[in-house]
PDB file of N, CA and C in Angstrom:
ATOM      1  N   UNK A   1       0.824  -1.178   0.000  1.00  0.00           N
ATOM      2  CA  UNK A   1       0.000   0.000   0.000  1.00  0.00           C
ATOM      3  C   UNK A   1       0.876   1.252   0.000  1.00  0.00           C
ATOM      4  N   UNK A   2       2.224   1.138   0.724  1.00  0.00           N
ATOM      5  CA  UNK A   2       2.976   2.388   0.629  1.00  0.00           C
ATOM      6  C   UNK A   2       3.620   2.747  -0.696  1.00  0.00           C
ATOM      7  N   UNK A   3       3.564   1.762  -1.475  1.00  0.00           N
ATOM      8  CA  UNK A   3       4.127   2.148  -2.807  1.00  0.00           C
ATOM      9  C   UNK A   3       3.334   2.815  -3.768  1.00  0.00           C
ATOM     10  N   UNK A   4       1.753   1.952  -3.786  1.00  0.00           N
ATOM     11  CA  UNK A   4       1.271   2.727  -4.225  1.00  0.00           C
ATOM     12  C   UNK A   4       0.279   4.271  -3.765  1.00  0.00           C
ATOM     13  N   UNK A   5      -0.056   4.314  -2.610  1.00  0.00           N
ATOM     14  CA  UNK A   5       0.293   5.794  -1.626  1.00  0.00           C
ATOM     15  C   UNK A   5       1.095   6.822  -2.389  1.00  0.00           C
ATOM     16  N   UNK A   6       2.325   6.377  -2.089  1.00  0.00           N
ATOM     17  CA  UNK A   6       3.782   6.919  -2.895  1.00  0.00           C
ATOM     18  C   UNK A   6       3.721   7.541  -4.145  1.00  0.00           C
ATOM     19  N   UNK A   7       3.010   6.658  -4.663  1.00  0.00           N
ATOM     20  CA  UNK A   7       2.970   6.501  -6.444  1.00  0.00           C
ATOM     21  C   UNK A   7       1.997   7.858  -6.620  1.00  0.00           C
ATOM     22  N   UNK A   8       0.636   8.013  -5.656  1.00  0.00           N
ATOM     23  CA  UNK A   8      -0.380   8.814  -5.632  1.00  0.00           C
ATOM     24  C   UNK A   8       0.346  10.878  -5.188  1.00  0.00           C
ATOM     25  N   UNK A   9       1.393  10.490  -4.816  1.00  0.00           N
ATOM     26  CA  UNK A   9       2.126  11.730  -4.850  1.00  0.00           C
ATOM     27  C   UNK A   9       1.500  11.992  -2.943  1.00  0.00           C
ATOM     28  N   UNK A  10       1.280  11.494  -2.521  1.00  0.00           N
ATOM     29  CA  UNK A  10       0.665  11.579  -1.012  1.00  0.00           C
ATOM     30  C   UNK A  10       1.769  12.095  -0.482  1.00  0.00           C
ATOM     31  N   UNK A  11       1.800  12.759   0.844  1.00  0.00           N
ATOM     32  CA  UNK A  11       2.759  13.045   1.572  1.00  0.00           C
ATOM     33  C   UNK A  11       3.236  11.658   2.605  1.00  0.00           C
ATOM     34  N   UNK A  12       4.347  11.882   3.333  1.00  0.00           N
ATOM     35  CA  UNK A  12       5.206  10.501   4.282  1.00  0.00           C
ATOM     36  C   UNK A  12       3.988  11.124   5.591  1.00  0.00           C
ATOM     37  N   UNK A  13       3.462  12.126   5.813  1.00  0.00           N
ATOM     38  CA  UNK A  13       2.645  11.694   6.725  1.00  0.00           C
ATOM     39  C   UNK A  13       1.323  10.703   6.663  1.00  0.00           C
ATOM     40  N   UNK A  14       0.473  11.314   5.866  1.00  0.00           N
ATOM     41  CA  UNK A  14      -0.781  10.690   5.240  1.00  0.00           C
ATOM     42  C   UNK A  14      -0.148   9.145   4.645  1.00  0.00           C
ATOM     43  N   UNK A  15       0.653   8.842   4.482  1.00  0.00           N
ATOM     44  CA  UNK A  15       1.606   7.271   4.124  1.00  0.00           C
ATOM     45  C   UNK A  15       0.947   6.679   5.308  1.00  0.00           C
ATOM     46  N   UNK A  16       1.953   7.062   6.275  1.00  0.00           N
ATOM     47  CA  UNK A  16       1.889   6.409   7.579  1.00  0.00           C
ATOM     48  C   UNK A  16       1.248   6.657   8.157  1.00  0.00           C
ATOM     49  N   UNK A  17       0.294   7.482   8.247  1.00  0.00           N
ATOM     50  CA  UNK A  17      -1.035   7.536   8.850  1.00  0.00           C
ATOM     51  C   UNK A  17      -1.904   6.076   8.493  1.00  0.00           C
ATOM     52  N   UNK A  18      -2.385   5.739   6.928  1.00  0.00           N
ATOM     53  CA  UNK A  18      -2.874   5.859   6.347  1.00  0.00           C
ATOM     54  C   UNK A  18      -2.224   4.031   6.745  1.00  0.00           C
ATOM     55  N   UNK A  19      -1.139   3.625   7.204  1.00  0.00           N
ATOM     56  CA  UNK A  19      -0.026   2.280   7.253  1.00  0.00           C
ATOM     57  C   UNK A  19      -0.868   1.879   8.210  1.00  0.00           C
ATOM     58  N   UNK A  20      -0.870   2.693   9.369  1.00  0.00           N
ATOM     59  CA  UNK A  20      -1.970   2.918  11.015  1.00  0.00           C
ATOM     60  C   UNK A  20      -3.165   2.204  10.655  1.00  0.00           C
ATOM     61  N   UNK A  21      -3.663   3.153   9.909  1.00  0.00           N
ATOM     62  CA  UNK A  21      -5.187   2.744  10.005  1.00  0.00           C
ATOM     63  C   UNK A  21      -5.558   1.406   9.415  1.00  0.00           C
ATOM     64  N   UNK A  22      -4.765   1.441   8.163  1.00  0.00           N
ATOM     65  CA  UNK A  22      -5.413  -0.145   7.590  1.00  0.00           C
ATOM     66  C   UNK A  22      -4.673  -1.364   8.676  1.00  0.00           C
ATOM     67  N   UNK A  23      -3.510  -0.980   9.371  1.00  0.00           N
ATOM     68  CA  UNK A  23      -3.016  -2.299   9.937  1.00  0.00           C
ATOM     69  C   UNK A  23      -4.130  -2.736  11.215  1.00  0.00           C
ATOM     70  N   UNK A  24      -4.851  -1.798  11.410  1.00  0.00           N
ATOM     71  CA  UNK A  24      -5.747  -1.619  13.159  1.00  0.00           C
ATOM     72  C   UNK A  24      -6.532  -2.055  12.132  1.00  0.00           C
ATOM     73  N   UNK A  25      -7.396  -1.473  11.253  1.00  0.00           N
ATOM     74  CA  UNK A  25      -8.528  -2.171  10.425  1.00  0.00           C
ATOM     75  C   UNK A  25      -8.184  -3.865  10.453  1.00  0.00           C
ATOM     76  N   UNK A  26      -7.273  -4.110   9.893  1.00  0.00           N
ATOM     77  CA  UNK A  26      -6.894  -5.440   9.490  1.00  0.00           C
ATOM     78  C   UNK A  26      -6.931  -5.991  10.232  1.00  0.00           C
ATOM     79  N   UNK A  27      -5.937  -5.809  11.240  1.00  0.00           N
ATOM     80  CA  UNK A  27      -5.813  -6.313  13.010  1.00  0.00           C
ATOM     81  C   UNK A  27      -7.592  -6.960  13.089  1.00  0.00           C
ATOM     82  N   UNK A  28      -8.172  -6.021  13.293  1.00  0.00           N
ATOM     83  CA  UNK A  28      -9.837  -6.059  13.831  1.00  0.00           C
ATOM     84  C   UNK A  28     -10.336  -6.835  13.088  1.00  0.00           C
ATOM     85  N   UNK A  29     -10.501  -7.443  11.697  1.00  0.00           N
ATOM     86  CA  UNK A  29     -10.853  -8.083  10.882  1.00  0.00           C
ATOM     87  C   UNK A  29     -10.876  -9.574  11.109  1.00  0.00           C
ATOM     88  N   UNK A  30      -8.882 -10.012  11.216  1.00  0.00           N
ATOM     89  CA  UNK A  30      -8.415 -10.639  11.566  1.00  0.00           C
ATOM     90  C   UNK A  30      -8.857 -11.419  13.346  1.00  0.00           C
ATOM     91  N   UNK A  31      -8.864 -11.128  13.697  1.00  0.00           N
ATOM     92  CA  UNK A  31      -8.965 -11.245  15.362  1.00  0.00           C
ATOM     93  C   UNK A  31     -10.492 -11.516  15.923  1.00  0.00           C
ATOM     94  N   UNK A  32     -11.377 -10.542  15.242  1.00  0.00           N
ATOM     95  CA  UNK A  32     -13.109 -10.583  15.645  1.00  0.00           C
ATOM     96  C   UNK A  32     -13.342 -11.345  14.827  1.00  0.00           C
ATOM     97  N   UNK A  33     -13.673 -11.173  13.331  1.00  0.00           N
ATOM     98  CA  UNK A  33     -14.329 -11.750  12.103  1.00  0.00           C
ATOM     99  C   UNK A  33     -14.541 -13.282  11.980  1.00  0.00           C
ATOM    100  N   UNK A  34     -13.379 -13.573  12.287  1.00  0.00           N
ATOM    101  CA  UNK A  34     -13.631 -15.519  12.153  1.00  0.00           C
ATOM    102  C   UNK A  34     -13.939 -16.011  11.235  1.00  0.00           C
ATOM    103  N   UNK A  35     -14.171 -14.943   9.815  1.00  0.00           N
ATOM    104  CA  UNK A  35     -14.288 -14.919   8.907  1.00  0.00           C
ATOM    105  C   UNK A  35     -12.740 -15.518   7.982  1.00  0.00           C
ATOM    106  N   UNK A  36     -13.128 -15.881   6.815  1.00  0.00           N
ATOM    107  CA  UNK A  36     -11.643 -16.611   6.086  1.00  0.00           C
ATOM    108  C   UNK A  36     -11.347 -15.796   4.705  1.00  0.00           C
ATOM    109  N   UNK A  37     -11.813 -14.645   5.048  1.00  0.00           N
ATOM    110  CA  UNK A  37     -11.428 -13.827   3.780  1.00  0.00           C
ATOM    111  C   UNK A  37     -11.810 -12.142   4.101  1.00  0.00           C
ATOM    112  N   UNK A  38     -10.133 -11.266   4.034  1.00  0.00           N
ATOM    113  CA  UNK A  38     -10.408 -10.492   4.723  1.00  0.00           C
ATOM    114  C   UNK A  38      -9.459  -9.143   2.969  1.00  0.00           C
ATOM    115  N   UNK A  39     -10.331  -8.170   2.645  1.00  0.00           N
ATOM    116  CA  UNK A  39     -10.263  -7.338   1.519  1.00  0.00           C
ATOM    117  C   UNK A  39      -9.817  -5.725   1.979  1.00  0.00           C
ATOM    118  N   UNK A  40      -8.454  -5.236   2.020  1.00  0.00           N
ATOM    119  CA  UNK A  40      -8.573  -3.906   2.073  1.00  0.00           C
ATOM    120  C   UNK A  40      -8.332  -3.419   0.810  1.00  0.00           C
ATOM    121  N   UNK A  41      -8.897  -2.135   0.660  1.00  0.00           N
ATOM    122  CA  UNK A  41      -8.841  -1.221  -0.189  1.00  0.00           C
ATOM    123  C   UNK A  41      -8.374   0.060   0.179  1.00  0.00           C
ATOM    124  N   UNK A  42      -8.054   0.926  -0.927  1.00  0.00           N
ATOM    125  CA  UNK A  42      -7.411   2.899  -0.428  1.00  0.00           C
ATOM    126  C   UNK A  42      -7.939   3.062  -1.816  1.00  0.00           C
ATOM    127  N   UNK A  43      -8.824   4.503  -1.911  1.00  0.00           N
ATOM    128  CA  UNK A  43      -9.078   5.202  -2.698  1.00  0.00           C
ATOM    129  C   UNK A  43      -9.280   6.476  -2.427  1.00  0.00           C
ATOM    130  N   UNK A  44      -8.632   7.342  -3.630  1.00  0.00           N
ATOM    131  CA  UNK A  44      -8.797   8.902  -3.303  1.00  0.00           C
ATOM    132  C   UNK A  44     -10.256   9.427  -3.837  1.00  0.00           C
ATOM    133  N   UNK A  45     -10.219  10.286  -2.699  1.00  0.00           N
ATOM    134  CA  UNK A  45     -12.012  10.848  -3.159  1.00  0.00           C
ATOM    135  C   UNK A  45     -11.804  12.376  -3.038  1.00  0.00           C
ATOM    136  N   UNK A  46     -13.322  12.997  -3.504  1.00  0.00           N
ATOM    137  CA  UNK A  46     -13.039  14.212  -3.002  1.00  0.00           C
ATOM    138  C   UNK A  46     -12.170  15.327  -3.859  1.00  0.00           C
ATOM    139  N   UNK A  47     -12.934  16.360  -3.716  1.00  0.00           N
ATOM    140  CA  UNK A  47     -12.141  17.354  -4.314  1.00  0.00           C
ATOM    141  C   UNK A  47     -11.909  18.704  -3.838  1.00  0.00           C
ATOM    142  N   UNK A  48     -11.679  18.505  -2.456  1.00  0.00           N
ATOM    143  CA  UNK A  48     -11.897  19.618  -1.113  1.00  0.00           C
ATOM    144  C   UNK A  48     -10.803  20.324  -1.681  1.00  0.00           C
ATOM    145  N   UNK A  49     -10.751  21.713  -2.162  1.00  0.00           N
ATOM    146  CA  UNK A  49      -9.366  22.660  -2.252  1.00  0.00           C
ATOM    147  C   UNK A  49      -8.602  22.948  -1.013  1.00  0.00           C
ATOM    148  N   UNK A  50      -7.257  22.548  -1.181  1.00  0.00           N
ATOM    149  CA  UNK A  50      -6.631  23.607   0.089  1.00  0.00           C
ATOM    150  C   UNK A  50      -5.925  25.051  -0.299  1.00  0.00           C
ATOM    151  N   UNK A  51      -4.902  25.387   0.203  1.00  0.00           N
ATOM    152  CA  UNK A  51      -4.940  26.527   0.562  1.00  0.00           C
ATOM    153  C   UNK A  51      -4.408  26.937  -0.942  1.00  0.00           C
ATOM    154  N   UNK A  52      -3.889  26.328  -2.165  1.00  0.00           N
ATOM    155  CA  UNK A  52      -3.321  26.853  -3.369  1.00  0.00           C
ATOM    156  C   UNK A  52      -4.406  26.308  -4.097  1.00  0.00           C
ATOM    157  N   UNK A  53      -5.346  26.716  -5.232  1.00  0.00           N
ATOM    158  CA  UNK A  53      -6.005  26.458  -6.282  1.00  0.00           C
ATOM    159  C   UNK A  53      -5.432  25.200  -7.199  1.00  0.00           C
ATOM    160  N   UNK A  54      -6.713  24.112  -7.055  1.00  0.00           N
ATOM    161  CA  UNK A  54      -6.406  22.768  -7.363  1.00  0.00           C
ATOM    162  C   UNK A  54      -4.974  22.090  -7.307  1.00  0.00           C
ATOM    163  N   UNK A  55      -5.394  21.945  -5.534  1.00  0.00           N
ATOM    164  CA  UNK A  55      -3.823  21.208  -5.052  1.00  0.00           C
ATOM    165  C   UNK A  55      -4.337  19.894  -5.155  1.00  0.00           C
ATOM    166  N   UNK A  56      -5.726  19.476  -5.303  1.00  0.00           N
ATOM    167  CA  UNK A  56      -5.261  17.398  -5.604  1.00  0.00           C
ATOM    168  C   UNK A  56      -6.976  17.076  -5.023  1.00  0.00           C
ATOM    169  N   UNK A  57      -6.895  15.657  -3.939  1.00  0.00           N
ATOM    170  CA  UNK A  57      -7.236  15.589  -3.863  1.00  0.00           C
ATOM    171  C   UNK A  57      -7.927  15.755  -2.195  1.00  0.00           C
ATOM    172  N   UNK A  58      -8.941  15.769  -1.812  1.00  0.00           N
ATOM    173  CA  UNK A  58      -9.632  15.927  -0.078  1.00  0.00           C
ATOM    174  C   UNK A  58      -9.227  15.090   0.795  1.00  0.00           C
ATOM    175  N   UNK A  59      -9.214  13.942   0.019  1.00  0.00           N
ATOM    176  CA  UNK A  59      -9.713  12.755   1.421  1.00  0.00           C
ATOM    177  C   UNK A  59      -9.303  11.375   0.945  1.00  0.00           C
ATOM    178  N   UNK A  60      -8.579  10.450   1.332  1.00  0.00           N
ATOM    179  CA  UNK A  60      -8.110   9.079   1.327  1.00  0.00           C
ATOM    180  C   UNK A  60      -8.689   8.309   1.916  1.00  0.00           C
ATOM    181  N   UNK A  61     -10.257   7.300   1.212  1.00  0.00           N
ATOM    182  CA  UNK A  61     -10.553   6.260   2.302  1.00  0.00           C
ATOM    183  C   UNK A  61      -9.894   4.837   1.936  1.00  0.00           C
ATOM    184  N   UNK A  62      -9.857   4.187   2.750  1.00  0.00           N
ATOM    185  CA  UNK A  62      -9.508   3.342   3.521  1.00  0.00           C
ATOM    186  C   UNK A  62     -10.491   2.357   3.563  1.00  0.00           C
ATOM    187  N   UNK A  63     -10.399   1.141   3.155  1.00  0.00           N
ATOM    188  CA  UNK A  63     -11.944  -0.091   4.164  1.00  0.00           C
ATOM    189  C   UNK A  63     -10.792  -1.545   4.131  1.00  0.00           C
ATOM    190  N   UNK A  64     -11.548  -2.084   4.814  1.00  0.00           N
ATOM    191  CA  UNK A  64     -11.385  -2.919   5.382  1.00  0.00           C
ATOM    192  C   UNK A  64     -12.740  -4.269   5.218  1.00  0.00           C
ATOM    193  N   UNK A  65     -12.826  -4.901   4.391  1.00  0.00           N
ATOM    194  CA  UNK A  65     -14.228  -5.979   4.688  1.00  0.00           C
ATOM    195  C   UNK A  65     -13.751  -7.294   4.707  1.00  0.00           C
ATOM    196  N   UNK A  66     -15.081  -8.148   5.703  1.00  0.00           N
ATOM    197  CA  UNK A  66     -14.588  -9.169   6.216  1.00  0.00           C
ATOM    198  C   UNK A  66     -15.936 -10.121   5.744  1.00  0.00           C
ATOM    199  N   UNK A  67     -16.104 -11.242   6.153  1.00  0.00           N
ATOM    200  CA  UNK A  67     -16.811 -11.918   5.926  1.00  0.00           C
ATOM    201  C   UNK A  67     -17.167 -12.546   7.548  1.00  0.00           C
ATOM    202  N   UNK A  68     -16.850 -11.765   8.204  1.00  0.00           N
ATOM    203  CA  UNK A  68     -17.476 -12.025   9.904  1.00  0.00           C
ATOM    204  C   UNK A  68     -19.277 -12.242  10.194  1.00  0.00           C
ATOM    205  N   UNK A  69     -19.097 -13.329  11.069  1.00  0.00           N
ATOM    206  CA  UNK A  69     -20.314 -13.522  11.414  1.00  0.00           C
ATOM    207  C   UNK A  69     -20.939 -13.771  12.927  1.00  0.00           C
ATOM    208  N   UNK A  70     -19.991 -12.372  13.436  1.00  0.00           N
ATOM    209  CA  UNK A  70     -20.383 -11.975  14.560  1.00  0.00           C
ATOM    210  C   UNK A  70     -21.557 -10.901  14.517  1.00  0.00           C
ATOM    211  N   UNK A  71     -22.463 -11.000  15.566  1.00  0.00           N
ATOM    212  CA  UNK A  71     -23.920 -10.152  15.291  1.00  0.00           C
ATOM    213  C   UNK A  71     -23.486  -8.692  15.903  1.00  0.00           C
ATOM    214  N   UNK A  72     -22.871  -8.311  16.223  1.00  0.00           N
ATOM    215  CA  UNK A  72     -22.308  -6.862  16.566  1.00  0.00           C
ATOM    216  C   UNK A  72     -21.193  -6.516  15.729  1.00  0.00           C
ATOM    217  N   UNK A  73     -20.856  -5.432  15.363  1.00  0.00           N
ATOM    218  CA  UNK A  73     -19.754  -4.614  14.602  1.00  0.00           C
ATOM    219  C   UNK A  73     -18.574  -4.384  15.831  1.00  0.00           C
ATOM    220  N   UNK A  74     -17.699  -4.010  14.820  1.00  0.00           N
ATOM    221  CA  UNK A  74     -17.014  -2.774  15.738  1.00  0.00           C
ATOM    222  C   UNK A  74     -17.281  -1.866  16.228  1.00  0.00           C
ATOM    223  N   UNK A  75     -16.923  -1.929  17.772  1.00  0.00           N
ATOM    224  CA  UNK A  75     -17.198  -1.024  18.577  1.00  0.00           C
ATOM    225  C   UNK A  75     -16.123   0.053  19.168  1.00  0.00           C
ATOM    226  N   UNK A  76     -15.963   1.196  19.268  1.00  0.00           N
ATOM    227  CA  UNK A  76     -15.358   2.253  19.793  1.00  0.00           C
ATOM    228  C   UNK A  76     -14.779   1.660  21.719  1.00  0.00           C
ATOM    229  N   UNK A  77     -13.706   1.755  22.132  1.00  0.00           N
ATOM    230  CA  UNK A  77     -14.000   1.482  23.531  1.00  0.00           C
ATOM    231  C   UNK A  77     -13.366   2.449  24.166  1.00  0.00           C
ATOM    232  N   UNK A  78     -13.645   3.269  24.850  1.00  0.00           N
ATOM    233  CA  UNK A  78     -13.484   4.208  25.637  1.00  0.00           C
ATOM    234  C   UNK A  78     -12.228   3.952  26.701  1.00  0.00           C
ATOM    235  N   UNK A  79     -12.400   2.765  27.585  1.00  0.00           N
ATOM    236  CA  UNK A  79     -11.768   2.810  28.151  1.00  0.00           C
ATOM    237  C   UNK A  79     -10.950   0.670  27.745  1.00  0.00           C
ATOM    238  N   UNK A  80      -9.967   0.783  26.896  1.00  0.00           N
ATOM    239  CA  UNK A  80      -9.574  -0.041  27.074  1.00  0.00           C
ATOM    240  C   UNK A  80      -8.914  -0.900  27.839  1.00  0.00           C
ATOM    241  N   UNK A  81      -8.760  -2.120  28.075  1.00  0.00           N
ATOM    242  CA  UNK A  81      -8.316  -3.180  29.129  1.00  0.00           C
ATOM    243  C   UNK A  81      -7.233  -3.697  28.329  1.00  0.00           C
ATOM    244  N   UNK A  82      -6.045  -4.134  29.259  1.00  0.00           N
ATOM    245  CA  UNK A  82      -5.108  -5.191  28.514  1.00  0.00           C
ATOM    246  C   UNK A  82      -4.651  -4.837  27.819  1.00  0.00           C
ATOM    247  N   UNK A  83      -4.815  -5.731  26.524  1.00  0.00           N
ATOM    248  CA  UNK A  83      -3.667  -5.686  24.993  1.00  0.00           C
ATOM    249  C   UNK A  83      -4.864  -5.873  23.810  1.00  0.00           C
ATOM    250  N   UNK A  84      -5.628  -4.955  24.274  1.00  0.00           N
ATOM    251  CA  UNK A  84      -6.790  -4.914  22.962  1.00  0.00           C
ATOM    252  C   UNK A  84      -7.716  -3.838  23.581  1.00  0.00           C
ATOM    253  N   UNK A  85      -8.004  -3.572  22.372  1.00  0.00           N
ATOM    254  CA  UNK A  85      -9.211  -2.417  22.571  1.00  0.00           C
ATOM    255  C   UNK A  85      -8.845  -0.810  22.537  1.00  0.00           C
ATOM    256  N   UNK A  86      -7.367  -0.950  21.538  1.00  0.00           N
ATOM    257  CA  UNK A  86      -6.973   0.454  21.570  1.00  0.00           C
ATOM    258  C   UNK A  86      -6.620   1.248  19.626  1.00  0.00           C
ATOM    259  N   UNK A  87      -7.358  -0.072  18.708  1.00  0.00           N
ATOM    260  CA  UNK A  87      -7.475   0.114  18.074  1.00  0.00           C
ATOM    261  C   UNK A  87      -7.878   1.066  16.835  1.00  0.00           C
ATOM    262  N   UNK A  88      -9.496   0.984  17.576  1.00  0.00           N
ATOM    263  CA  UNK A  88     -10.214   1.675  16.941  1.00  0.00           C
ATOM    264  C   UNK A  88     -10.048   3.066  17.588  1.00  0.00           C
ATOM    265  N   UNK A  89      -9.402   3.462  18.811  1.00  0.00           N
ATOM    266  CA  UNK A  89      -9.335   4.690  19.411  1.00  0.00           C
ATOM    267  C   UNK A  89      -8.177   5.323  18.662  1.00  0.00           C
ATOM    268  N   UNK A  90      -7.325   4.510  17.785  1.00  0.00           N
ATOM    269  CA  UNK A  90      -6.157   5.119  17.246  1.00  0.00           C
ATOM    270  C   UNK A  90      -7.197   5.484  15.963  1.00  0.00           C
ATOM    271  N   UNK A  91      -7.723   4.726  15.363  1.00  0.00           N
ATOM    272  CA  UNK A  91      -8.319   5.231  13.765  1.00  0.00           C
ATOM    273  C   UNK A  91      -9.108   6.281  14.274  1.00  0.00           C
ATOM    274  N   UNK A  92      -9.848   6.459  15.207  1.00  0.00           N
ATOM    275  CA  UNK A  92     -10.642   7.751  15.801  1.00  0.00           C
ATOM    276  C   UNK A  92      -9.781   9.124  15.624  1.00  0.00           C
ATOM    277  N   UNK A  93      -8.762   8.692  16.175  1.00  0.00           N
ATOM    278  CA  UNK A  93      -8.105   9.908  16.715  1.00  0.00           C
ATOM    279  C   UNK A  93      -7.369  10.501  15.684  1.00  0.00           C
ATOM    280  N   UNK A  94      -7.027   9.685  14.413  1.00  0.00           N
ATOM    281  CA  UNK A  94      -6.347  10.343  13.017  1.00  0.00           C
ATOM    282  C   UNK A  94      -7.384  10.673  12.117  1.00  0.00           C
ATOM    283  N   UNK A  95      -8.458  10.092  12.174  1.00  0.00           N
ATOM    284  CA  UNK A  95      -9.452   9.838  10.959  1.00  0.00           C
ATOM    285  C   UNK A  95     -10.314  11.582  10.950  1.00  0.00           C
ATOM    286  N   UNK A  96     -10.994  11.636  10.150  1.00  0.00           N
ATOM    287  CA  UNK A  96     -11.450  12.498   9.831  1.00  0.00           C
ATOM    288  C   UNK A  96     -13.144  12.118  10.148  1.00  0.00           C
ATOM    289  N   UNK A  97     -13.239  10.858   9.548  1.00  0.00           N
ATOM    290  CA  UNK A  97     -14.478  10.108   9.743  1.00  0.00           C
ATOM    291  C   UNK A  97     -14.437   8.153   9.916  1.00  0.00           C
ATOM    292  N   UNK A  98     -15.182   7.659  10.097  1.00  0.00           N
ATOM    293  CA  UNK A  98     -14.713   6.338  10.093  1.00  0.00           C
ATOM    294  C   UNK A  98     -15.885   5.590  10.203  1.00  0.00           C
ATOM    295  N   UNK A  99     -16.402   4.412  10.216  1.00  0.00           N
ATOM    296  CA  UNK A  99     -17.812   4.044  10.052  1.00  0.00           C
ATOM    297  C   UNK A  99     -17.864   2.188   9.847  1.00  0.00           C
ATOM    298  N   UNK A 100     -19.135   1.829  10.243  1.00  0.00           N
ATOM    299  CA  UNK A 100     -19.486   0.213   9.592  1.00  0.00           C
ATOM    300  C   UNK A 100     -20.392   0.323   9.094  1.00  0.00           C
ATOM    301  N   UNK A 101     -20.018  -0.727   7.841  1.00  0.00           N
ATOM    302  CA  UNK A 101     -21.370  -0.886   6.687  1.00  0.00           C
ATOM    303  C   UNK A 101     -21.639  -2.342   6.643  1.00  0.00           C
ATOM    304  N   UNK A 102     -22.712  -2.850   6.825  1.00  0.00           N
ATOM    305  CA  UNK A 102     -22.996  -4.149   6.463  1.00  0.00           C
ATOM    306  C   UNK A 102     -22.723  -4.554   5.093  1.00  0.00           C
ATOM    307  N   UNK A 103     -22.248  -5.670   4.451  1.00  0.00           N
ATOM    308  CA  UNK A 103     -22.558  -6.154   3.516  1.00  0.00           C
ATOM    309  C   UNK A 103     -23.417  -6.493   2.519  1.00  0.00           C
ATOM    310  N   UNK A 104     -23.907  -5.648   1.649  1.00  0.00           N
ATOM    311  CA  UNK A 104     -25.141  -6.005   0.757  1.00  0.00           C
ATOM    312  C   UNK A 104     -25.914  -7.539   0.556  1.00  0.00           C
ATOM    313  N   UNK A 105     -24.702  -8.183  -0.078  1.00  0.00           N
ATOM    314  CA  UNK A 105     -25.284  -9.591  -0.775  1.00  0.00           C
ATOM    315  C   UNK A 105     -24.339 -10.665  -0.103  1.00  0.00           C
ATOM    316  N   UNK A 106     -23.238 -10.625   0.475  1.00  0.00           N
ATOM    317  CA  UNK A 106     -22.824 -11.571   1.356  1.00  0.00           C
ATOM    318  C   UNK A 106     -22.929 -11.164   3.096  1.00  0.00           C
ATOM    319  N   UNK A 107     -22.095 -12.580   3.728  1.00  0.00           N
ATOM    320  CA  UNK A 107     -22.012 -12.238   4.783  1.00  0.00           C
ATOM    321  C   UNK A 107     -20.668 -11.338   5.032  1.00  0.00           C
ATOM    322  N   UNK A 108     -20.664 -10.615   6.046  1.00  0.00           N
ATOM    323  CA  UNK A 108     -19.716  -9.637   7.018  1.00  0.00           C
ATOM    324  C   UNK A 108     -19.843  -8.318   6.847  1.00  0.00           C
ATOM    325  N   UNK A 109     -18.969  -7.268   6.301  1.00  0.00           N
ATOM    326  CA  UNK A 109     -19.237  -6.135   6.929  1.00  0.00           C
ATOM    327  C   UNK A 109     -17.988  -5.456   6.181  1.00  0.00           C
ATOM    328  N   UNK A 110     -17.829  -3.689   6.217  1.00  0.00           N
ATOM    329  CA  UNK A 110     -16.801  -3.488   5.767  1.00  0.00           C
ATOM    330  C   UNK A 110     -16.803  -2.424   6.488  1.00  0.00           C
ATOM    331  N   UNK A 111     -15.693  -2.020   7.167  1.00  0.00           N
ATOM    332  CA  UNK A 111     -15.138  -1.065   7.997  1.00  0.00           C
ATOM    333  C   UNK A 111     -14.458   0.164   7.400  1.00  0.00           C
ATOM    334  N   UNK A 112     -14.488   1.571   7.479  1.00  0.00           N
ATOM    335  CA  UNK A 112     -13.884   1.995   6.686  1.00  0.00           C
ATOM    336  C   UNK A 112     -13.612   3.398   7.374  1.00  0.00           C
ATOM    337  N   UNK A 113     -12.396   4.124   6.799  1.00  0.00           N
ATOM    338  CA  UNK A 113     -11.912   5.480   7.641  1.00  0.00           C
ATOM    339  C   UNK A 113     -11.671   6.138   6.443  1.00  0.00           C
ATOM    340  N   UNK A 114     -11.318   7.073   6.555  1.00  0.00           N
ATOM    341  CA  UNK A 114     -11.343   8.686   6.044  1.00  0.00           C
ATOM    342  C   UNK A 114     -10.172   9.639   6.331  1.00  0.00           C
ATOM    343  N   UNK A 115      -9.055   9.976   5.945  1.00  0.00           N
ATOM    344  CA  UNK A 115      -8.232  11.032   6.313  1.00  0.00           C
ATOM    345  C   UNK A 115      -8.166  11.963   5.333  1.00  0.00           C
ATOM    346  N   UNK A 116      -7.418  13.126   5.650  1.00  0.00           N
ATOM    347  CA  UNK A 116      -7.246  14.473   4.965  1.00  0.00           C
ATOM    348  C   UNK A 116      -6.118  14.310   4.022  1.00  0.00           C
ATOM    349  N   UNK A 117      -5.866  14.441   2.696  1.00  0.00           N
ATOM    350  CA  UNK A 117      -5.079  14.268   1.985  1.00  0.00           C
ATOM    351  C   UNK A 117      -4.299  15.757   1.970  1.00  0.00           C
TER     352      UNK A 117
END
């Protein structure tokens, strides 16, 4: 993903931001899902201007889908315990936005974040 990031002319922050979020996505996929097939994606969206006239693009999402067939999503945890549950507080805290979508026509779910390009 960092190569092609790279390739997208992105900055080394939004890289490794962007390294963060899908590895915690993945992590979560991996670990809850129990699912045997796990899909990330990065696509640029958006055409938010910054401060110079058509500098690129807004926003870099991010997903994550699983084929989990646990009856609850990911959850936010406030106050984590142990050696888990500090995941999703890291994609919170970089993301811009972040969210769960059920799966249309199969089973699981696809997780997905949002940063500022």
């Amino acid at each position: 993903m960092r190569r092609q990031l790279a390739g997208w002319d992105l900055s080394d922050d939004v890289i490794d931001t962007a390294a963060l979020v899908l590895s915690e996505l993945f992590t979560n996929a991996v670990v809850h899902a129990y699912g045997d097939r796990v899909l990330g994606t990065a696509s640029l969206g958006g055409t938010t201007p910054g401060p110079l006239a058509g500098d690129g693009f807004g926003t870099l999402h991010i997903s994550v889908q699983d084929r989990g067939r646990t009856p609850d999503g990911p959850q936010l945890c406030r106050s984590p315990r142990g050696e888990h549950g500090r995941g999703l507080l890291l994609v919170d805290a970089v993301s811009t936005a972040w969210g769960v979508e059920s799966a249309d026509h199969v089973l699981g779910r696809t997780v997905w974040a949002e940063l500022p390009c």
